[in-house]
C-alpha atoms as a PDB file:
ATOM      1  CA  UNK A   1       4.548 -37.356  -6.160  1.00  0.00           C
ATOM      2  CA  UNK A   2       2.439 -38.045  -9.546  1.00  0.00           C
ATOM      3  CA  UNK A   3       2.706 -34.964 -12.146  1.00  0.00           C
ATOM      4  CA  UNK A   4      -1.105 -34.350 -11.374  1.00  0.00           C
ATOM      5  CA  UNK A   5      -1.166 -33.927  -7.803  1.00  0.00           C
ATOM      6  CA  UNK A   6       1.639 -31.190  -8.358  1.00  0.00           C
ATOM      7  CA  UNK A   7      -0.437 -29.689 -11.111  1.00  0.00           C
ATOM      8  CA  UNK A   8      -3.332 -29.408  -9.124  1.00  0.00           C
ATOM      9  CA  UNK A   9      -0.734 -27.955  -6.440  1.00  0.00           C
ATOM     10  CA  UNK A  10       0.457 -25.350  -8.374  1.00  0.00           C
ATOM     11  CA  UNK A  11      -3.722 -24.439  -9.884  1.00  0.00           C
ATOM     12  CA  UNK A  12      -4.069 -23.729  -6.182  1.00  0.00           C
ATOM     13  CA  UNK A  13      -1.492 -21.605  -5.564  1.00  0.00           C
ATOM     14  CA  UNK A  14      -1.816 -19.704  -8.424  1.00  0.00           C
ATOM     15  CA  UNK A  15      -5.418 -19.656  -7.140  1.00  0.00           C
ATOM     16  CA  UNK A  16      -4.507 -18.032  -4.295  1.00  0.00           C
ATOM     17  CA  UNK A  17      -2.488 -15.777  -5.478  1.00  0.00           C
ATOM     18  CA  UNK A  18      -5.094 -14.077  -7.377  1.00  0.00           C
ATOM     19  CA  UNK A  19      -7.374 -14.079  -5.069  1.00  0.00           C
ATOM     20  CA  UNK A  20      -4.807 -12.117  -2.681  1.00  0.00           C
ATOM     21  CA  UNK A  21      -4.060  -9.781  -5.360  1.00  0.00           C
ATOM     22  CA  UNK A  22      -7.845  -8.848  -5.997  1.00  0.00           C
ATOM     23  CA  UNK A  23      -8.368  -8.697  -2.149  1.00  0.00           C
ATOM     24  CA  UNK A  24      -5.087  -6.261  -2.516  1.00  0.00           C
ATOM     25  CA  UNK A  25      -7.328  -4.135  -5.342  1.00  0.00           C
ATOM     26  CA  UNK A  26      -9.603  -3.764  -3.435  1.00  0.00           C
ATOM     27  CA  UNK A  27      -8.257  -2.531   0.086  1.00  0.00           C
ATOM     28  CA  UNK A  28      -6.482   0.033  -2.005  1.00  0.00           C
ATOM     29  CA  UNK A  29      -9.854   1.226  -3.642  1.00  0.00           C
ATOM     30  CA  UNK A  30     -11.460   1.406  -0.618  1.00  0.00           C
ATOM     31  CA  UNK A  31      -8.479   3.526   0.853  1.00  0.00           C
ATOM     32  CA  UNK A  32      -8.081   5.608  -2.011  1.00  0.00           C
ATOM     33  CA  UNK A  33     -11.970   6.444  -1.662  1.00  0.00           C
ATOM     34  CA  UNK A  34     -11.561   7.101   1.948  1.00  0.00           C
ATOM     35  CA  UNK A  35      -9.113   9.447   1.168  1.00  0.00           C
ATOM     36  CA  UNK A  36     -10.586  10.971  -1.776  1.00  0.00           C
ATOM     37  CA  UNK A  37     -13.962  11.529   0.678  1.00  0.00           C
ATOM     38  CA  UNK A  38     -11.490  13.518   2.843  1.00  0.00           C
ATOM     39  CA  UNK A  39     -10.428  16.083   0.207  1.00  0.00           C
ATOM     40  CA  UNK A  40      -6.873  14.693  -0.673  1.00  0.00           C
ATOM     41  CA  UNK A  41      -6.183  14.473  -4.453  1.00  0.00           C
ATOM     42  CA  UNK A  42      -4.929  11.136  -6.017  1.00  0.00           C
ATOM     43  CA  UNK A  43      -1.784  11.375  -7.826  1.00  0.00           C
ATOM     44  CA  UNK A  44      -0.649   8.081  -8.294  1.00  0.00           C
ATOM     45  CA  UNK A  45      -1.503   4.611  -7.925  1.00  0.00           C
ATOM     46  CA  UNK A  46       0.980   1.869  -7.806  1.00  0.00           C
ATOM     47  CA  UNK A  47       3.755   4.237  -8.281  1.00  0.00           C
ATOM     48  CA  UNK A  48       7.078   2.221  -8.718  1.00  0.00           C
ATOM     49  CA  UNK A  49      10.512   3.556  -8.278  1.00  0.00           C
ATOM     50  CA  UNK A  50      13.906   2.667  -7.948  1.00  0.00           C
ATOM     51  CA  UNK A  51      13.275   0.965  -4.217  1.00  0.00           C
ATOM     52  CA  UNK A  52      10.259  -0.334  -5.143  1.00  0.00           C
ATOM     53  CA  UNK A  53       6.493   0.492  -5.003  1.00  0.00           C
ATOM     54  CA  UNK A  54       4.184   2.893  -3.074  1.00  0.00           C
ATOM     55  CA  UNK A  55       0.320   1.342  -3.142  1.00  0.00           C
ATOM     56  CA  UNK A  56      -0.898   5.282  -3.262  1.00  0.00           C
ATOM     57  CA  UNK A  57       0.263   8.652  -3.386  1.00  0.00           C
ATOM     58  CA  UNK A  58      -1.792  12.062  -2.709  1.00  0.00           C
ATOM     59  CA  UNK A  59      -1.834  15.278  -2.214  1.00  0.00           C
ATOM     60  CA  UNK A  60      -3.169  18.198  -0.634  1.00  0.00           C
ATOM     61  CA  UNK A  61      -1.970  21.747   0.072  1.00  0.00           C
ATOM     62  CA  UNK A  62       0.722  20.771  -1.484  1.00  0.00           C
ATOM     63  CA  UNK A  63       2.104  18.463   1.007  1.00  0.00           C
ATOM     64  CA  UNK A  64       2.189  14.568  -0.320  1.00  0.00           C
ATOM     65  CA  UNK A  65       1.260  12.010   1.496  1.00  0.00           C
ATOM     66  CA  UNK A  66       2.204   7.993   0.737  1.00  0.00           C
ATOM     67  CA  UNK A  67       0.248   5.386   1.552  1.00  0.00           C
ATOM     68  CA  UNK A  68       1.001   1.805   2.319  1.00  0.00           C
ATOM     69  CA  UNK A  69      -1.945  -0.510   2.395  1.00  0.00           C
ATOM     70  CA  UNK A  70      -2.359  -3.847   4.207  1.00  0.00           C
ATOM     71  CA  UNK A  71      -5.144  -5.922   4.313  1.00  0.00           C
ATOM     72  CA  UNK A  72      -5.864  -8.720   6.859  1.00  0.00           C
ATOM     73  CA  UNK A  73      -8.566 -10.747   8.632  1.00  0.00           C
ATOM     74  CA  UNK A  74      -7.702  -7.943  11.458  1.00  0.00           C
ATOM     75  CA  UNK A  75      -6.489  -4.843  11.535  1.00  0.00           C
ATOM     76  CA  UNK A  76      -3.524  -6.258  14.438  1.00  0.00           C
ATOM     77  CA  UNK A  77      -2.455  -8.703  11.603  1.00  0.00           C
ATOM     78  CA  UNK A  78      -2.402  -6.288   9.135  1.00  0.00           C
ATOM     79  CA  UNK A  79      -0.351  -4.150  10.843  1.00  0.00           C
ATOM     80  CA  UNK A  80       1.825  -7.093  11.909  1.00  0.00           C
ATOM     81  CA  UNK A  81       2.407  -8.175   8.104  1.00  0.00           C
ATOM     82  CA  UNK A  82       4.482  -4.336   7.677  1.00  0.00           C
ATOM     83  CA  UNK A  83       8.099  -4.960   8.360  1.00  0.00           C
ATOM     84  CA  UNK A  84      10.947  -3.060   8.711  1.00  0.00           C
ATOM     85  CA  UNK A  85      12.239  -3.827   5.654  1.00  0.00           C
ATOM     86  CA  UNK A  86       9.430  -3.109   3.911  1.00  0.00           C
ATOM     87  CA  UNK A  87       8.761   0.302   5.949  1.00  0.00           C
ATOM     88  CA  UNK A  88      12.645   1.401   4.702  1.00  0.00           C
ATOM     89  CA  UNK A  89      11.517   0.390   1.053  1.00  0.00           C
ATOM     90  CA  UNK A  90       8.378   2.376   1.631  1.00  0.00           C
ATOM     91  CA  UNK A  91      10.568   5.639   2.550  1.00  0.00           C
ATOM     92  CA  UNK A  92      13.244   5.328   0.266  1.00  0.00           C
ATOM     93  CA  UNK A  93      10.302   5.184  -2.956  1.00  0.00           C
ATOM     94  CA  UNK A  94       9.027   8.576  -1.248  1.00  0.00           C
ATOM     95  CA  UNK A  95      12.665  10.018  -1.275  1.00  0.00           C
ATOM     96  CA  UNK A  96      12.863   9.266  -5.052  1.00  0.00           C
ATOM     97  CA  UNK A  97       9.523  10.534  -5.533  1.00  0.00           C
ATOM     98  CA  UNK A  98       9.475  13.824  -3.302  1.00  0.00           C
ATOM     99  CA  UNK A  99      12.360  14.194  -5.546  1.00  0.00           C
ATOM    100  CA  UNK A 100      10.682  14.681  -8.531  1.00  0.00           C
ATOM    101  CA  UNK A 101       8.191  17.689  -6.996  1.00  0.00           C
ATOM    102  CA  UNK A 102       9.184  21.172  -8.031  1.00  0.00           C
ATOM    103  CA  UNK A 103      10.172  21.831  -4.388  1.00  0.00           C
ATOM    104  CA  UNK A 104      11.967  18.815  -3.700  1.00  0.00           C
ATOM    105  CA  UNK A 105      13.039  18.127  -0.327  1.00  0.00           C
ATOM    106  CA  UNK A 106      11.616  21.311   0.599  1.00  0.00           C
ATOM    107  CA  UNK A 107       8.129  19.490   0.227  1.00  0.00           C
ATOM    108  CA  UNK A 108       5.613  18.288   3.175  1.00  0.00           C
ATOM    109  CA  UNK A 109       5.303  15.172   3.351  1.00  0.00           C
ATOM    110  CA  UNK A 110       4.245  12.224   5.300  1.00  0.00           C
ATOM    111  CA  UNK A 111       3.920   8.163   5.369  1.00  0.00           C
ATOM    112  CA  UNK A 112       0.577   6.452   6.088  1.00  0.00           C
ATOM    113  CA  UNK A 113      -0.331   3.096   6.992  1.00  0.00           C
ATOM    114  CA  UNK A 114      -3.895   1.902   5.970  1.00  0.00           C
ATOM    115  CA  UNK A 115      -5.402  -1.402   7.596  1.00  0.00           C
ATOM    116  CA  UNK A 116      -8.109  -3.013   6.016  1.00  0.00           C
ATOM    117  CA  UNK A 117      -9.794  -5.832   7.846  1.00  0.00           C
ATOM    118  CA  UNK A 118     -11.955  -8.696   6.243  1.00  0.00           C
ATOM    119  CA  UNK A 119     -15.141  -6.585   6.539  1.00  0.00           C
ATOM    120  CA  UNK A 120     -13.437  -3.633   4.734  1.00  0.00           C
ATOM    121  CA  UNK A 121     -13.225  -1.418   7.975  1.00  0.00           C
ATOM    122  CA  UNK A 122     -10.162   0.719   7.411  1.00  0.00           C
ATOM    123  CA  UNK A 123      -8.039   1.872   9.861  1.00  0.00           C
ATOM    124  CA  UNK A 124      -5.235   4.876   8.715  1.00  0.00           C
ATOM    125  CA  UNK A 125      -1.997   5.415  11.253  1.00  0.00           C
ATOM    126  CA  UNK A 126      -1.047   9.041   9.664  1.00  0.00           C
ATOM    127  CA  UNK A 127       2.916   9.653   9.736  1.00  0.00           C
ATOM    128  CA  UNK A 128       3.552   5.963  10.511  1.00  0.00           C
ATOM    129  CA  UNK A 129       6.858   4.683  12.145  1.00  0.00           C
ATOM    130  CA  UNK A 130       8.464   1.484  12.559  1.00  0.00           C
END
């Protein structure tokens, strides 16, 4: 394969790439908002520990609340794209965070799931499970 036609391979990728991460931005913006709207404080965004990252983390009356936000032509494929894996990820980060709180483990807490379809409709599953 000529050097340019991979060049212009990779352009496109990387193309891509940014364009999912700014579709990413926004979902969580339009979450956070949502949220916000409903009284819930914003505490962190992005928040990385040692497991890996939670998209957003809030609070209210004193009981935290993590969000995990996927974004999809559909809210079904969103909610598809969440795996196990990733779910286990998303509770351990809590764990380390919850950790941090002055109460600990002795804080309420809970996991959410936000789906964001292609026309920005959002769609929250509060205390999510895989």
């Amino acid at each position: 394969m000529p050097r340019q036609t991979l060049q212009i391979q990779k352009d496109r990728q990387r193309a891509r790439g940014a364009l999912a991460y700014m579709s990413g931005v926004r979902a969580e913006q339009a979450v956070s908002a949502d949220y916000i709207a409903r009284q819930y404080r914003l505490c962190e965004t992005r928040w990385r520990g040692r497991a890996g990252e939670i998209d957003l983390i809030f609070e209210k009356h004193g009981a935290y609340v993590f969000v995990e936000v996927k974004s999809s032509k559909t809210h079904a494929r969103a909610a598809e794209s969440l795996s196990a894996r990733q779910f286990k990820r998303i509770c351990d980060s809590a764990t380390d965070y919850i950790a941090q709180t002055p109460r600990g483990f002795l804080t309420d807490m809970r996991i959410d799931v936000a789906l964001v379809d292609e026309r920005g409709q959002i769609d929250i599953l509060e205390n999510a499970s895989i």
